[in-house]
Protein backbone atom coordinates (compact mmCIF):
# COMPACT_ATOMS: atom_id res chain seq x y z
CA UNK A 1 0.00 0.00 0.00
CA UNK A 2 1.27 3.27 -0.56
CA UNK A 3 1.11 6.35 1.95
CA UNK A 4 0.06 9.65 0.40
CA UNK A 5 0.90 12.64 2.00
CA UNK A 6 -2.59 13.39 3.79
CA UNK A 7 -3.63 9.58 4.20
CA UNK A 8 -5.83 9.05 1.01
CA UNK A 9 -4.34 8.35 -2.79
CA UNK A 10 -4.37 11.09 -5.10
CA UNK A 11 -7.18 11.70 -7.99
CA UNK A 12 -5.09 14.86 -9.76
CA UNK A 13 -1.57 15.15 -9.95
CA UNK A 14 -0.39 18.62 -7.81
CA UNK A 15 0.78 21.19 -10.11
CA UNK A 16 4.45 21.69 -9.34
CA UNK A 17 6.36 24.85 -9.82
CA UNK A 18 9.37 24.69 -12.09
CA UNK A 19 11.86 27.50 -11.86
CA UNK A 20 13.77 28.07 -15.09
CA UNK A 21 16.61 29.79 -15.40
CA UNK A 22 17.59 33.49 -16.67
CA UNK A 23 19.46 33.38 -20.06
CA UNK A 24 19.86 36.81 -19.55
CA UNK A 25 23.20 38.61 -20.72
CA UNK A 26 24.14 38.84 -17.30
CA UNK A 27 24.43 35.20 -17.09
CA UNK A 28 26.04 34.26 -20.46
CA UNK A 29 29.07 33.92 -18.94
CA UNK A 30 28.80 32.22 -16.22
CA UNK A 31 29.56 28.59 -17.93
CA UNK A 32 33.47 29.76 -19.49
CA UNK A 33 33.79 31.61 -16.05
CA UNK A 34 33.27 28.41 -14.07
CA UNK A 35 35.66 26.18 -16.25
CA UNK A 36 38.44 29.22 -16.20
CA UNK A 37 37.67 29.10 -12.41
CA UNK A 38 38.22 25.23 -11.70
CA UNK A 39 40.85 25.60 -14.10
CA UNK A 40 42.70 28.23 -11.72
CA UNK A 41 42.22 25.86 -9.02
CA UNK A 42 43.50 23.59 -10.66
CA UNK A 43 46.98 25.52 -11.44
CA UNK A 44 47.03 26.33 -7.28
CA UNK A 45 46.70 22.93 -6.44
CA UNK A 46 49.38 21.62 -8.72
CA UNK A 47 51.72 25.06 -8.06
CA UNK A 48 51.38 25.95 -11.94
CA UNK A 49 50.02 29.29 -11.06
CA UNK A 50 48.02 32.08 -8.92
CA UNK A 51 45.32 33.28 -10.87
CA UNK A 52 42.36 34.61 -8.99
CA UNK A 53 39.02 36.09 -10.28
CA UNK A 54 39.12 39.51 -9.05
CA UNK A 55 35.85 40.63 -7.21
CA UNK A 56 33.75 43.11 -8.38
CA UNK A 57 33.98 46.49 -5.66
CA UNK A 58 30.40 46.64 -4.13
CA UNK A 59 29.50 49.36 -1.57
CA UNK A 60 26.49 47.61 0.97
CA UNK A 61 24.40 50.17 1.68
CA UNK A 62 21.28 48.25 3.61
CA UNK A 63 21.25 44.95 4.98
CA UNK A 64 18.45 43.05 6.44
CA UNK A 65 19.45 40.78 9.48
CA UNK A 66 15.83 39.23 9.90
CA UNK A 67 16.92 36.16 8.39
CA UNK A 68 20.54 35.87 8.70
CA UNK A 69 22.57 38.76 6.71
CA UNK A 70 21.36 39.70 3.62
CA UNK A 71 22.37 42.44 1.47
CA UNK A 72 19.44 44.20 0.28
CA UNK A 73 21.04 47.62 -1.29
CA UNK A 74 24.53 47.72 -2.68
CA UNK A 75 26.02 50.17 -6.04
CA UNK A 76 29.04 49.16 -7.74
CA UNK A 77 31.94 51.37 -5.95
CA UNK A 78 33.89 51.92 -9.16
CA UNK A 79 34.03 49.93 -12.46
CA UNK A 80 36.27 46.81 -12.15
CA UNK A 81 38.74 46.14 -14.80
CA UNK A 82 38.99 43.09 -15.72
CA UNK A 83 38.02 39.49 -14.39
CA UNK A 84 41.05 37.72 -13.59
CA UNK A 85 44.48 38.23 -12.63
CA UNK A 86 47.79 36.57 -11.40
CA UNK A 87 51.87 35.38 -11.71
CA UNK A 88 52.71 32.54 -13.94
CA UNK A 89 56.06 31.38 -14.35
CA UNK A 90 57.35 34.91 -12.96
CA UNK A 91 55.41 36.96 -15.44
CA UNK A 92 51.82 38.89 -14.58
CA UNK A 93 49.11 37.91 -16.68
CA UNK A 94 45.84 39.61 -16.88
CA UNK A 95 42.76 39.34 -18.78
CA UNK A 96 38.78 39.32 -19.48
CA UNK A 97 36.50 36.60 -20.10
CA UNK A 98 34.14 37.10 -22.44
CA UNK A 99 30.88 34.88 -24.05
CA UNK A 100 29.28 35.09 -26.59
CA UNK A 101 26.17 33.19 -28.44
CA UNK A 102 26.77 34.43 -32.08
CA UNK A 103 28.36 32.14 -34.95
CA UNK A 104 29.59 34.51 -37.12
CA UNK A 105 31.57 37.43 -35.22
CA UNK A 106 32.19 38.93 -31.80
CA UNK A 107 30.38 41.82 -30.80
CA UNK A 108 32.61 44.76 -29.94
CA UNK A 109 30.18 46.39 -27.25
CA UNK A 110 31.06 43.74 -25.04
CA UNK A 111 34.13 45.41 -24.33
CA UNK A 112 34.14 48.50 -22.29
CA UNK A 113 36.84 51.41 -22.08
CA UNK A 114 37.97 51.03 -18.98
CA UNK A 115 38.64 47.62 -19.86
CA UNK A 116 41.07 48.37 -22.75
CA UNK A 117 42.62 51.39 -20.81
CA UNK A 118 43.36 48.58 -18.24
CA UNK A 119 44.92 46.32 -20.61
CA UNK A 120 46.83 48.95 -22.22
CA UNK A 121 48.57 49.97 -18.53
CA UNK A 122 49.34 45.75 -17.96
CA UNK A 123 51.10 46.08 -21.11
CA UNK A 124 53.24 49.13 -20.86
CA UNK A 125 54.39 47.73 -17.41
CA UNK A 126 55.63 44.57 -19.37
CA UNK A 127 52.41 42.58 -18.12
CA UNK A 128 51.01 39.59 -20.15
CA UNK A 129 47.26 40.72 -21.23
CA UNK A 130 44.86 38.51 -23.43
CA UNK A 131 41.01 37.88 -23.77
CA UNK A 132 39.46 34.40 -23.57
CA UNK A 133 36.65 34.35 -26.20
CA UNK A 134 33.84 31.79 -25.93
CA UNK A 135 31.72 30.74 -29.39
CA UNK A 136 29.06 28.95 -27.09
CA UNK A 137 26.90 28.24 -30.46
CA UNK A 138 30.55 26.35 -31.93
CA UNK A 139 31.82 25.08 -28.77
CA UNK A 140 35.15 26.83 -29.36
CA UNK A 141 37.18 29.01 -27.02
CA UNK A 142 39.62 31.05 -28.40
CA UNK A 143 42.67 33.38 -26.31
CA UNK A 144 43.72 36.31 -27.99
CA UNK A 145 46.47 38.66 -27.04
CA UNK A 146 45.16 41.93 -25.71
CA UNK A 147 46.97 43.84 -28.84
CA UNK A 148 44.66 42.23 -31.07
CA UNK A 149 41.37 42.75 -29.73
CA UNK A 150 42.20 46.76 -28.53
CA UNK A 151 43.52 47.43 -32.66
CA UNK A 152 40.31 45.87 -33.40
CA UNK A 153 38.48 48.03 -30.43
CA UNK A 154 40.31 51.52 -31.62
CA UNK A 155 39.24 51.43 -35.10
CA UNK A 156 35.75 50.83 -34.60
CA UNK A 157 36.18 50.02 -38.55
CA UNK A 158 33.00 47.46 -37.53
CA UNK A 159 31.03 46.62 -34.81
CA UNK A 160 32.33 43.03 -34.30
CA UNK A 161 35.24 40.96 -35.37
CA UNK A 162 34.55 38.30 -37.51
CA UNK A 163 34.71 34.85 -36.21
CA UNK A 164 37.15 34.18 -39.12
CA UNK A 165 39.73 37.04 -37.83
CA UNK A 166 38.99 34.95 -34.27
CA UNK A 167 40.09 31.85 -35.64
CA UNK A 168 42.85 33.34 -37.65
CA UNK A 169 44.71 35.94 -34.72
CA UNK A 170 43.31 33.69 -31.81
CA UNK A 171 44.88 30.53 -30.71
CA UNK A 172 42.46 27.75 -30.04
CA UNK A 173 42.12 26.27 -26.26
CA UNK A 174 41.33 22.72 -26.51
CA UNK A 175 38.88 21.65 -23.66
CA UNK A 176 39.75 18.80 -21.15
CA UNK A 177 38.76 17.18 -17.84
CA UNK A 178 41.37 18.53 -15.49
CA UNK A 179 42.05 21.44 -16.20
CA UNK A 180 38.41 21.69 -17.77
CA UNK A 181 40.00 24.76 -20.19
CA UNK A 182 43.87 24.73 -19.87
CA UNK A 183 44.51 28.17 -21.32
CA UNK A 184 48.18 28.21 -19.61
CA UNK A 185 49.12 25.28 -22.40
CA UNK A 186 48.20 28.31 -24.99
CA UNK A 187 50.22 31.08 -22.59
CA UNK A 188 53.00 29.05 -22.79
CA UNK A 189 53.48 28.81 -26.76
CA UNK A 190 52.12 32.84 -27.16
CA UNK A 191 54.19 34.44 -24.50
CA UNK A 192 56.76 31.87 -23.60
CA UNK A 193 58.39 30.73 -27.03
């Protein structure tokens, strides 16, 4: 015999709320900036490197301690620069993550200012700067050296770049289990010849 929750077997099945997730821009990211993540775990754990996601600078204004601590008003302090940062093999590398769901190009306006005037300060200090590009619709990841992607940016000759200029100026980063996106293996032949 089988026990129903209030005694007594059901006629209709209960209507059951299914939350789906937001595919909002916001969110587009999220799956390259998990794999990049493990992968940096992976490099501390194995003293490759120290690469850390650098947190975005939130000011809390209001937080409601009803139910533990909860933030309930925060503004972005300043505008971060750029999502990760950290020493391999004596050398400081910086960069941005970026997704995107189009086949044929990358669109421009998801790169902001301050992020190329960033970039631009790593590299006149002798820094190593790059972008990790995500094709989500081809599967393919793609780095490409900072250089490439601010000519591109200063130009504003279009409003993307071209998948084909991608594949062409950008060095493919073959996917694995551990490191689940082993960008350093592509680090080492660009910067490290």
């Amino acid at each position: 015999m089988i026990k129903y929750p209030n005694g007594l077997p059901q006629t209709k099945p209960e209507k059951v709320a299914i939350k789906v997730k937001s595919t909002s821009s916001a969110n587009r990211g999220m799956g390259l900036e998990s794999r990049i993540n493990l992968s940096n775990d992976f490099y501390v754990e194995h003293s490759v490197a120290v690469i850390t996601k650098r947190p975005t600078p939130i000011n809390i204004v209001k937080v409601d301690y009803t139910h533990g601590a909860r933030i309930t008003d925060a503004f972005f302090e300043k505008q971060s620069t750029t999502d990760y940062n950290g020493v391999y093999r004596g050398r400081y590398l910086d960069f941005e993550a970026k997704s995107s769901k189009l086949k044929t190009s990358f669109p421009l306006n998801n790169i902001y200012k301050h992020q190329i005037d960033h970039l631009l300060r790593v590299m006149h200090h002798g820094g190593i700067a790059f972008f990790i590009i995500e094709f989500t619709s081809k599967n393919e990841v793609y780095l490409l050296d900072a250089s490439f992607i601010i000519d591109c940016y200063q130009k504003q000759e279009r409003k993307s770049i071209p998948y084909v200029d991608i594949q062409k100026n950008g060095h493919r980063i073959i996917e694995a289990f551990l490191p689940p996106l082993d960008y350093l293996k592509v680090v080492d032949t660009v910067y490290f010849r």
